[in-house]
C-alpha atoms as a PDB file:
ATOM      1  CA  UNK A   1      93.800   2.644 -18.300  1.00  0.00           C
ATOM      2  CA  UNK A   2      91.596  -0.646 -18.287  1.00  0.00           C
ATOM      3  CA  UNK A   3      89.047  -1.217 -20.440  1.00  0.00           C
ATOM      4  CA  UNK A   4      85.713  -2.743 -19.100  1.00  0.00           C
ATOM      5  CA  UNK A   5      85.174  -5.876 -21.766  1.00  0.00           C
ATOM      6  CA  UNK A   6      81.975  -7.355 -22.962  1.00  0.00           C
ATOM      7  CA  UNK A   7      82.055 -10.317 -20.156  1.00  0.00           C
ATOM      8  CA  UNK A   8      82.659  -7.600 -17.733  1.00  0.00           C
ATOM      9  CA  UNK A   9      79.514  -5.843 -18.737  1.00  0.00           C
ATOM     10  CA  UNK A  10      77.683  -8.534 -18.725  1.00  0.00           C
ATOM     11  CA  UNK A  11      77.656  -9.779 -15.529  1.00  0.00           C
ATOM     12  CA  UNK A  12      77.479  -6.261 -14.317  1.00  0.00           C
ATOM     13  CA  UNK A  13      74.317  -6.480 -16.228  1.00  0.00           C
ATOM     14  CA  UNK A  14      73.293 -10.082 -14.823  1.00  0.00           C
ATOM     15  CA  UNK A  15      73.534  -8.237 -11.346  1.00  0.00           C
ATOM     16  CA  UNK A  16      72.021  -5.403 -11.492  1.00  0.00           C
ATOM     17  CA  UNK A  17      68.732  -7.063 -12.997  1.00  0.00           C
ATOM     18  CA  UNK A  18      68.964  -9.836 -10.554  1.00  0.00           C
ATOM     19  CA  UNK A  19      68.950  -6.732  -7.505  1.00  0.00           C
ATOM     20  CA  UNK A  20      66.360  -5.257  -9.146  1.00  0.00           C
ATOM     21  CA  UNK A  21      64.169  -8.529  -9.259  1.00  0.00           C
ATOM     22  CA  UNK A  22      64.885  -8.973  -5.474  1.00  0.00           C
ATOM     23  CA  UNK A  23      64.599  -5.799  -4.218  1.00  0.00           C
ATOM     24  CA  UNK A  24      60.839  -6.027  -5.487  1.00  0.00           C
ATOM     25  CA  UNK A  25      57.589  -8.325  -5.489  1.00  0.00           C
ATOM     26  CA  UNK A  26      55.691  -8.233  -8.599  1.00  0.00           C
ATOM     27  CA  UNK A  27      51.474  -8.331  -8.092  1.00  0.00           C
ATOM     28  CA  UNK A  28      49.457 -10.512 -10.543  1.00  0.00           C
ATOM     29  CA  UNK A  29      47.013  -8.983 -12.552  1.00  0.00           C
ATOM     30  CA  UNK A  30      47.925  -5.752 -11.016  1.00  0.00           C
ATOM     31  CA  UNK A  31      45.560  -3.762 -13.429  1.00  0.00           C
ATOM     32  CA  UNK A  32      42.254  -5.979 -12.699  1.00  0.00           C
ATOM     33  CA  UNK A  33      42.381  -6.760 -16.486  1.00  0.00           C
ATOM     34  CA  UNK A  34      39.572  -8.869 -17.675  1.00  0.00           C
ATOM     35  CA  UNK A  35      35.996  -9.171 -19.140  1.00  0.00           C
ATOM     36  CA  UNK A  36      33.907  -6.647 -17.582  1.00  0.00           C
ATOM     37  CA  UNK A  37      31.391  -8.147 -15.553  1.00  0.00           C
ATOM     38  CA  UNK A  38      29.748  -8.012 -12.119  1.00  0.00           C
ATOM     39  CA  UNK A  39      30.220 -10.377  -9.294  1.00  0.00           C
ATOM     40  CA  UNK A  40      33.736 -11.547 -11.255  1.00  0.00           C
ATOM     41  CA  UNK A  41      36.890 -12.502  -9.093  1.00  0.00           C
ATOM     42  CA  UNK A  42      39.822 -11.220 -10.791  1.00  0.00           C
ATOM     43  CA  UNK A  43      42.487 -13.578 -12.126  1.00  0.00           C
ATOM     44  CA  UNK A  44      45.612 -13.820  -9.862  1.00  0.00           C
ATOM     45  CA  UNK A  45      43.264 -12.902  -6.903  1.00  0.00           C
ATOM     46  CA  UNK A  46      40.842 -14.609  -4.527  1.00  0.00           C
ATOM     47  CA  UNK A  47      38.246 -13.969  -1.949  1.00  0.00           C
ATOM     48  CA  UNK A  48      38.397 -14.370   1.950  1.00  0.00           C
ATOM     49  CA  UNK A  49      35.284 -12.975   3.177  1.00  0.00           C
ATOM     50  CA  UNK A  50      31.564 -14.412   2.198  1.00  0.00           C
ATOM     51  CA  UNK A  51      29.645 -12.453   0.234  1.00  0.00           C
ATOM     52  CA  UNK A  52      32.408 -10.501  -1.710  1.00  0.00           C
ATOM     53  CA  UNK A  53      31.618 -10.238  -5.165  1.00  0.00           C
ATOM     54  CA  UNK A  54      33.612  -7.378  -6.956  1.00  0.00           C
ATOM     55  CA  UNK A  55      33.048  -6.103 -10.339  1.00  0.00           C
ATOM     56  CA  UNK A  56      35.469  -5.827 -13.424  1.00  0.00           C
ATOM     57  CA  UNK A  57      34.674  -2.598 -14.560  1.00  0.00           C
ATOM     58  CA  UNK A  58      33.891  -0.567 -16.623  1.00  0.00           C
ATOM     59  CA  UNK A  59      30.201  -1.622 -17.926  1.00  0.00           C
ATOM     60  CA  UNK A  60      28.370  -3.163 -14.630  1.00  0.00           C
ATOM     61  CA  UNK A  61      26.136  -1.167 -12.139  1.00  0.00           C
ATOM     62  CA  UNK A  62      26.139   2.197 -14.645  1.00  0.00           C
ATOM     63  CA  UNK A  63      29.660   2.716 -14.132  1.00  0.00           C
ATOM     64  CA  UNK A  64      31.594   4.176 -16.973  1.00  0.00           C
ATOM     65  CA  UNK A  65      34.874   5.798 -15.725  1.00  0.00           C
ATOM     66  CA  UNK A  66      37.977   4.704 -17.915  1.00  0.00           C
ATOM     67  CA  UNK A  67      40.425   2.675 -17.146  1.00  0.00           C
ATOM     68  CA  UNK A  68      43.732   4.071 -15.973  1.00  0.00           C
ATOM     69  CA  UNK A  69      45.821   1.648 -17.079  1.00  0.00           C
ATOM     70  CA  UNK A  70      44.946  -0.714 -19.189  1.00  0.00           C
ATOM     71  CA  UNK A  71      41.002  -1.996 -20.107  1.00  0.00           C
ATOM     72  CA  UNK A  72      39.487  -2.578 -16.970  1.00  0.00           C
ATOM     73  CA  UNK A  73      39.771  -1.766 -13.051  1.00  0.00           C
ATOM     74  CA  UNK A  74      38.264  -3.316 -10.234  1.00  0.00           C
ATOM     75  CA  UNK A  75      35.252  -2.277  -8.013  1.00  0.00           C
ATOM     76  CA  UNK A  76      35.049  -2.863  -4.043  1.00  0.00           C
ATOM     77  CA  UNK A  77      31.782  -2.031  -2.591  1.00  0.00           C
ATOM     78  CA  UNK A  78      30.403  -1.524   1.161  1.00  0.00           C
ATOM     79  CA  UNK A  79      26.970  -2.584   2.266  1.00  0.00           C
ATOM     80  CA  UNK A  80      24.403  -1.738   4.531  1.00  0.00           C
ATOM     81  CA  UNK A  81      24.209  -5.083   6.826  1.00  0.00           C
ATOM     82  CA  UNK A  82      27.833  -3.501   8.071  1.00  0.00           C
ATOM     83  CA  UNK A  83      29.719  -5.970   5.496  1.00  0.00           C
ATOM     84  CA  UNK A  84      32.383  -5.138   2.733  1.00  0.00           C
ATOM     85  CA  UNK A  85      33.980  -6.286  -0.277  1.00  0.00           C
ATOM     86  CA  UNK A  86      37.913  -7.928  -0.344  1.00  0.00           C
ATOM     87  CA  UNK A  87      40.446  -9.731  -2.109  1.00  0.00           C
ATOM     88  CA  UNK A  88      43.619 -11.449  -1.317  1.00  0.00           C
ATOM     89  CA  UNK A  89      46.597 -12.397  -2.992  1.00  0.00           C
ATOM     90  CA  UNK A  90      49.847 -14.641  -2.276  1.00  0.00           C
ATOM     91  CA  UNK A  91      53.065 -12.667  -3.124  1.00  0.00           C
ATOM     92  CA  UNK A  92      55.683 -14.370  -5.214  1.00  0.00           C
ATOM     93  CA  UNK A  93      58.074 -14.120  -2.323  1.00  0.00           C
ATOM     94  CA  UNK A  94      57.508 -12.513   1.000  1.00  0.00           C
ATOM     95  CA  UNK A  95      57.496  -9.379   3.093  1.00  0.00           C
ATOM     96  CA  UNK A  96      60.367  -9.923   5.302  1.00  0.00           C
ATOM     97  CA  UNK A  97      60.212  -9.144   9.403  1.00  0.00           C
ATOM     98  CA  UNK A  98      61.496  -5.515  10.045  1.00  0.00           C
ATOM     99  CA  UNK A  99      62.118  -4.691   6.307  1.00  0.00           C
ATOM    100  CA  UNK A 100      60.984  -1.360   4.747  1.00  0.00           C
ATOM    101  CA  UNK A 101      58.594  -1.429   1.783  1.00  0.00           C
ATOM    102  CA  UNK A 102      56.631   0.579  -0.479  1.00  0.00           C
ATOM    103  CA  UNK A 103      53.719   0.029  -2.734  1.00  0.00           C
ATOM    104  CA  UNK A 104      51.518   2.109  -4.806  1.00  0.00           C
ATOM    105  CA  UNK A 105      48.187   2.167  -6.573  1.00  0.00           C
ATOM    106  CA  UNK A 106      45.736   4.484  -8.014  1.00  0.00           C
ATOM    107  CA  UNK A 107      42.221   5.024  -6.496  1.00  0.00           C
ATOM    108  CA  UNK A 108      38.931   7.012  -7.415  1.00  0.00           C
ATOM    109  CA  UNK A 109      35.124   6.209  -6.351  1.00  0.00           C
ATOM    110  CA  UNK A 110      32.078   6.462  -8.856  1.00  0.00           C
ATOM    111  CA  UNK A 111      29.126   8.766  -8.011  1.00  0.00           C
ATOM    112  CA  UNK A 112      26.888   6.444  -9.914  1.00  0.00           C
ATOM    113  CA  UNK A 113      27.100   2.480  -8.702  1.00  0.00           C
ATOM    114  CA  UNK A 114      23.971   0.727  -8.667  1.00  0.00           C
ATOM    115  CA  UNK A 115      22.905   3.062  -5.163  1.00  0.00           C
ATOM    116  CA  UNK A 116      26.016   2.263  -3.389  1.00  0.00           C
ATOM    117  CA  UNK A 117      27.246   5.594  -4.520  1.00  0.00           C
ATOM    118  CA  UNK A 118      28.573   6.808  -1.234  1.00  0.00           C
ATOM    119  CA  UNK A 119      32.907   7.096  -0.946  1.00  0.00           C
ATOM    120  CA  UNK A 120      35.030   4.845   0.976  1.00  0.00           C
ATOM    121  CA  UNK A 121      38.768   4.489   1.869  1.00  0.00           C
ATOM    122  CA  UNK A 122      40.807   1.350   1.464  1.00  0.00           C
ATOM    123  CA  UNK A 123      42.831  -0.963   4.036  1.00  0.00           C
ATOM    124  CA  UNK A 124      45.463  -3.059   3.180  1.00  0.00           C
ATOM    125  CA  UNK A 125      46.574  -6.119   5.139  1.00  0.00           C
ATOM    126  CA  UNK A 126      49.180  -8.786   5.506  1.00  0.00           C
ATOM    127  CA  UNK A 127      48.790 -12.113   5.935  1.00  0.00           C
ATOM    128  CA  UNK A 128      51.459 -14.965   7.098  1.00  0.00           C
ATOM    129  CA  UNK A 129      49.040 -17.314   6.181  1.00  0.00           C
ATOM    130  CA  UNK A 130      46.164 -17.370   3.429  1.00  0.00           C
ATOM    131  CA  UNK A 131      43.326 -14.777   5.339  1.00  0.00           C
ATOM    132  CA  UNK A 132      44.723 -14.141   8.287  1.00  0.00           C
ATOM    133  CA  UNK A 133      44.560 -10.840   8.605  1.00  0.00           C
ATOM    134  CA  UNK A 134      47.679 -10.489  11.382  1.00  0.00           C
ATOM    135  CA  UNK A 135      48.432  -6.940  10.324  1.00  0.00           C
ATOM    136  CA  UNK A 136      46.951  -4.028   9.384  1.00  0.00           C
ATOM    137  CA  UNK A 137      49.723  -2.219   6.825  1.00  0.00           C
ATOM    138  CA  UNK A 138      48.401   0.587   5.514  1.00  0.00           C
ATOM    139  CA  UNK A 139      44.845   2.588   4.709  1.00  0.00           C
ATOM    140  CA  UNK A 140      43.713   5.200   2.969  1.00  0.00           C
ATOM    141  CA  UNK A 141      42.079   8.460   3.206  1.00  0.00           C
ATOM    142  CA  UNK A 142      38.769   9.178   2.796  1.00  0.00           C
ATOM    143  CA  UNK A 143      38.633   8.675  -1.186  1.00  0.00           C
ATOM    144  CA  UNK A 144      35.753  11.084  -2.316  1.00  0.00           C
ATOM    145  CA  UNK A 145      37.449  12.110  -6.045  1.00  0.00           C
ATOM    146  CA  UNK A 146      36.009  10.395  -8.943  1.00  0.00           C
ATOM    147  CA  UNK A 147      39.682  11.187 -10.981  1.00  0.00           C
ATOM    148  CA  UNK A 148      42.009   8.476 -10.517  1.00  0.00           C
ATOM    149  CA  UNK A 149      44.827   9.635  -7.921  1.00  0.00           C
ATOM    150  CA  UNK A 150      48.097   8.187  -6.802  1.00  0.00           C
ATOM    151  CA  UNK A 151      48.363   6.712  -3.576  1.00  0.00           C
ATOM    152  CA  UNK A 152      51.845   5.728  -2.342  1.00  0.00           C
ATOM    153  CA  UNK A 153      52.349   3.432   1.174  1.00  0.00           C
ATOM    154  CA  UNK A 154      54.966   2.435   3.392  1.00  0.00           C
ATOM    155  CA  UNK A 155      54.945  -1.115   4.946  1.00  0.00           C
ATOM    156  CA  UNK A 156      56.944  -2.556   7.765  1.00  0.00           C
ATOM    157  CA  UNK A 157      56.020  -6.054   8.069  1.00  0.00           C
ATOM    158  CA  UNK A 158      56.237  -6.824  12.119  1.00  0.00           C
ATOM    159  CA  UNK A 159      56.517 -10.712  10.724  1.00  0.00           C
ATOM    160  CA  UNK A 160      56.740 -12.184   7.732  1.00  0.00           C
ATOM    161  CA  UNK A 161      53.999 -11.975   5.238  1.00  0.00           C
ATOM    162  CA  UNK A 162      53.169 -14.107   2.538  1.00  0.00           C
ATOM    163  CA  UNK A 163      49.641 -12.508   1.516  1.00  0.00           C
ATOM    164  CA  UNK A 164      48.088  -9.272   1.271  1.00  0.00           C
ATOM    165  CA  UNK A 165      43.975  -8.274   1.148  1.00  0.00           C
ATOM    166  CA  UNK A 166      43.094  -5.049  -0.124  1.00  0.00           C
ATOM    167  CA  UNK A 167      39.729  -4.506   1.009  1.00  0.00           C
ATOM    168  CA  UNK A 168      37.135  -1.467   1.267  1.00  0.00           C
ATOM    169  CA  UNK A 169      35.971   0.007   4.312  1.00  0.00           C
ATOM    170  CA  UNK A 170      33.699   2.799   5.921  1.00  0.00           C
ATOM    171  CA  UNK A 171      35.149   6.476   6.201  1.00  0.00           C
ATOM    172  CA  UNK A 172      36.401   7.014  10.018  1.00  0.00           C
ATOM    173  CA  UNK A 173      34.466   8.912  12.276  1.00  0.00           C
ATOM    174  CA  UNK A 174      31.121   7.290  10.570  1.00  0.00           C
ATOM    175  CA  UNK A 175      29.480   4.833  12.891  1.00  0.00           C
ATOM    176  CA  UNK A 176      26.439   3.433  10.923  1.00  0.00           C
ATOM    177  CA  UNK A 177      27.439   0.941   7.614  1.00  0.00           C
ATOM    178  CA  UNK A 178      26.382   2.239   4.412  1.00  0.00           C
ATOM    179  CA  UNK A 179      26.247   1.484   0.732  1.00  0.00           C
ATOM    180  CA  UNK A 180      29.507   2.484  -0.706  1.00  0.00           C
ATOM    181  CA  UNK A 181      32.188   2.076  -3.391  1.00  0.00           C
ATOM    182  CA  UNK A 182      35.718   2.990  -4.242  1.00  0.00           C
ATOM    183  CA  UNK A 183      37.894   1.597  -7.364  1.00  0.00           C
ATOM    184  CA  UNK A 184      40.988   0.415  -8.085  1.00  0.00           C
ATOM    185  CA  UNK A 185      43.394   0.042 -10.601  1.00  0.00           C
ATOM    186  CA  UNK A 186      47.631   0.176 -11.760  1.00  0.00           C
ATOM    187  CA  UNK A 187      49.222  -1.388  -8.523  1.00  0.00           C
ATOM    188  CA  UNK A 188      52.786  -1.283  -8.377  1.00  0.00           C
ATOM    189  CA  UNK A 189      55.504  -3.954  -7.596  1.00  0.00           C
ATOM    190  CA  UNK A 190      55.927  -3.835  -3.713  1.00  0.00           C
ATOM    191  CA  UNK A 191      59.614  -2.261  -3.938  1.00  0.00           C
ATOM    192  CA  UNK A 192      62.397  -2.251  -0.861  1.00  0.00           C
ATOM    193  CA  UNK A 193      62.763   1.316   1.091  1.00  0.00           C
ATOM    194  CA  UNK A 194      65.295   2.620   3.119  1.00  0.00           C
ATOM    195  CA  UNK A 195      64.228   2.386   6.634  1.00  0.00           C
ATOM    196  CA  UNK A 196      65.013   5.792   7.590  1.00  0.00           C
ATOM    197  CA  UNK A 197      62.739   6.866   4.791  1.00  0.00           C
ATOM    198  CA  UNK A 198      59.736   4.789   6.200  1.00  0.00           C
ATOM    199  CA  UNK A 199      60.095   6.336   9.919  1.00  0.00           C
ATOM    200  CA  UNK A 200      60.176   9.686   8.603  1.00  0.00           C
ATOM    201  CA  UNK A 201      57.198   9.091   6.630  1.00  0.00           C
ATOM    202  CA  UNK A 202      55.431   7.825   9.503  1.00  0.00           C
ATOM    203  CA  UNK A 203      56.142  10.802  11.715  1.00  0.00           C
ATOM    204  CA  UNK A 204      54.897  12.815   8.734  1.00  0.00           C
ATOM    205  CA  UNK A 205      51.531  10.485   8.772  1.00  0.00           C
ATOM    206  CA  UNK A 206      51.287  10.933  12.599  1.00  0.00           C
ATOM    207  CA  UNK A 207      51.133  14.185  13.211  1.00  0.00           C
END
């Protein structure tokens, strides 16, 4: 009988975390964490459409829902001039071309946000280059809870992507803009998926 030595479980130790590192893409600032204050842009994130302004909450706009995780969350809003709130971040390392990945975050809306107290659902893009919006990944249901929920997402990059925007949108179906808000808060690394999983899911999401 062998014995495994020390050496040998250490580099079976080396690989596993370095698998682990790879098969995943951590998010800065994934928690929104910060001084709570309106019209703040979030460390580790930036803005690619005028006029977004989001809000490190809670304390702004009468808003006083706890954080999930961590002190503070992040607050995407919808106007009525038919605009809406964004932001945009470059991964560490990218979403590869015809790879399988998954992603999650938690989401709630506020009943009470300065009168844009109407529910929204979220969209999340990918970018190849900073903004450019070349593929729409995932979006949400219509987010009308004011408890924070888990949402969980497949993506399937058709090239590779180097940035993602999360941004807020109008409910479908609804075909005047309106003052609206939905919140965000404990994203999770973007983790590899088996393929198979992701087509099953989709079927699932289709029908």
């Amino acid at each position: 009988m062998k014995f495994i030595t020390k050496t040998s479980l250490l580099f079976l130790y080396l690989f596993i975390f370095n698998y682990q590192t790879i098969a995943q893409i951590p998010i800065d600032n994934a928690s929104f964490e910060g001084p709570s204050d309106d019209a703040t842009m979030p460390t580790g994130w930036h803005d690619c459409r005028d006029g977004t302004t989001p809000d490190i909450l809670p304390g702004p706009w009468g808003v006083i829902k706890e954080a999930y995780d961590g002190d503070t969350y992040l607050g995407l809003i919808t106007r009525e001039n038919g605009t809406w709130e964004s932001i945009e971040q470059r991964l560490r390392s990218p979403m590869k071309e015809g790879e399988c990945y998954s992603f999650s975050l938690r989401l709630a809306y506020s009943k009470k946000y300065a009168g844009y107290n109407l529910p929204l659902k979220l969209r999340i893009w990918g970018c190849g280059t900073k903004c450019s919006r070349d593929q729409l990944l995932a979006e949400s249901k219509f987010v009308k809870h004011t408890d924070w929920r888990k949402y969980d997402f497949d993506f399937f990059p058709k090239k590779d992507i180097n940035y993602i925007i999360i941004e807020a949108h109008f409910a479908d179906g609804v075909y005047i803009s309106y003052k609206g808000n939905i919140l965000l808060d404990d994203l999770s690394p973007i983790k590899r998926c088996d393929r198979a999983d992701f087509i099953v899911n989709d079927k699932i999401m289709r029908n």
